[in-house]
Protein backbone atom coordinates (compact mmCIF):
# COMPACT_ATOMS: atom_id res chain seq x y z
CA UNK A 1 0.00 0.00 0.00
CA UNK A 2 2.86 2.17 0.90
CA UNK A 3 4.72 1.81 -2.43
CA UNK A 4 1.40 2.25 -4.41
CA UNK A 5 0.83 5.97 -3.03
CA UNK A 6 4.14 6.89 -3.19
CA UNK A 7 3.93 5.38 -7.51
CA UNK A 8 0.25 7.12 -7.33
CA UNK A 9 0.01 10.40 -5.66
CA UNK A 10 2.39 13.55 -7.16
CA UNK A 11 4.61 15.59 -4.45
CA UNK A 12 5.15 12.57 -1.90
CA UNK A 13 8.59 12.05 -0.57
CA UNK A 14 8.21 9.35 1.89
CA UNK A 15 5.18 7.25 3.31
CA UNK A 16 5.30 5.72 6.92
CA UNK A 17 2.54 3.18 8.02
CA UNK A 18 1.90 3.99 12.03
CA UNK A 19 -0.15 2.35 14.96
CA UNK A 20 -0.35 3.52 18.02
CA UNK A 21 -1.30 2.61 21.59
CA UNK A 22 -0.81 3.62 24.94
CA UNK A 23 1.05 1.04 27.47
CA UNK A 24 2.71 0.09 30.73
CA UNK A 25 6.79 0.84 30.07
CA UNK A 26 8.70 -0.76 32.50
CA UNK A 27 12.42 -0.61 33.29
CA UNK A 28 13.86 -2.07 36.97
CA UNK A 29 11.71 -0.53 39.46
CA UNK A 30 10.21 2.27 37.24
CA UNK A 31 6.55 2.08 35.50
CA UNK A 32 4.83 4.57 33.50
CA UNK A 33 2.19 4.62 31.13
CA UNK A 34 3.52 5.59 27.44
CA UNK A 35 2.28 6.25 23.89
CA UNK A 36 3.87 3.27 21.94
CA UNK A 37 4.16 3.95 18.25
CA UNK A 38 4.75 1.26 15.80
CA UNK A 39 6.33 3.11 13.07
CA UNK A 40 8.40 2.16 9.78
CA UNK A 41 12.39 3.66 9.16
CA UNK A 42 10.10 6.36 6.87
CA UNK A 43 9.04 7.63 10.20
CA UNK A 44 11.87 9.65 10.92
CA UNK A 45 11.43 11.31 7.32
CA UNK A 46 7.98 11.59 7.08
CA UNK A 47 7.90 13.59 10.70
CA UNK A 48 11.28 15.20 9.82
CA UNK A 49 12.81 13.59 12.99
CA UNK A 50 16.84 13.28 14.40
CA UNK A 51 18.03 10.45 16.60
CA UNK A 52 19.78 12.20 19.43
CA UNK A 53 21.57 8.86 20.97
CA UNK A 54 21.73 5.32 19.41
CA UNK A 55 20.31 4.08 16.16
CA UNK A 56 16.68 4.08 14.81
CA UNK A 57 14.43 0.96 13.87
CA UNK A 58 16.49 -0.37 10.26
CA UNK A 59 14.31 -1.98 7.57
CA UNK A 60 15.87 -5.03 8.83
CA UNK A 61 13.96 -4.54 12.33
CA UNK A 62 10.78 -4.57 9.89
CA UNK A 63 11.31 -7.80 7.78
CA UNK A 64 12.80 -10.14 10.78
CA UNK A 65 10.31 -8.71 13.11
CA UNK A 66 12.96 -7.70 15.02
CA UNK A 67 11.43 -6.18 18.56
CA UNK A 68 13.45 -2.94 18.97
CA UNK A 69 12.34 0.38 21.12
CA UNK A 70 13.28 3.59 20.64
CA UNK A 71 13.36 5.89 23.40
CA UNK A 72 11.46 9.43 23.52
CA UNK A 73 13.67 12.10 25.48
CA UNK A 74 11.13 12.63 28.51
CA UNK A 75 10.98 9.08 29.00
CA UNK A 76 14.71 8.23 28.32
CA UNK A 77 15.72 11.01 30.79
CA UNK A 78 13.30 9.47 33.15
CA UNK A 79 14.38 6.07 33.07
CA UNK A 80 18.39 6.28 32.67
C-alpha cells in the first residue's frame, strides 16, 4: 500500500505506516504509562525527525520482526 501511493500520488517524498497505543513501560523498578508507536524507518522522514543517541528501527527490524524500542527524550531522561 505504501509503495502504491508513493507510484500514485504527485509531491510525496516518503510514506510511513503507524499504529499507536498507549502502554505500561517498565524498566527495573520504574513504571509509567507511554504512547507506543509502531512506526516504519520512513518515520523519521515523514515527521522530519533526528536520533539524538543510538540508532533508529532499520528496515531489517521490519522484515525479521525484530522487537526494537526507541526511546522518547522525557521518558529516556526518566528512566536512565
Amino acid at each position: 500500500m505504501v509503495s502504491y501511493i508513493q507510484a500514485n500520488v504527485s509531491n510525496i517524498g516518503a510514506v510511513a505506516p503507524t499504529i499507536s497505543n498507549r502502554s505500561v513501560v517498565t524498566y527495573g523498578d520504574y513504571t509509567t504509562n507511554a504512547t507506543v508507536n509502531g512506526v516504519t524507518p520512513d518515520y523519521l522522514i515523514v515527521k522530519n525527525l533526528t536520533v539524538a543517541e543510538g540508532s533508529f528501527i532499520t528496515a531489517d527490524d521490519v522484515e525479521t520482526l525484530n522487537k526494537s524500542a526507541v526511546l522518547g527524550h522525557d521518558i529516556a531522561e526518566t528512566m536512565f
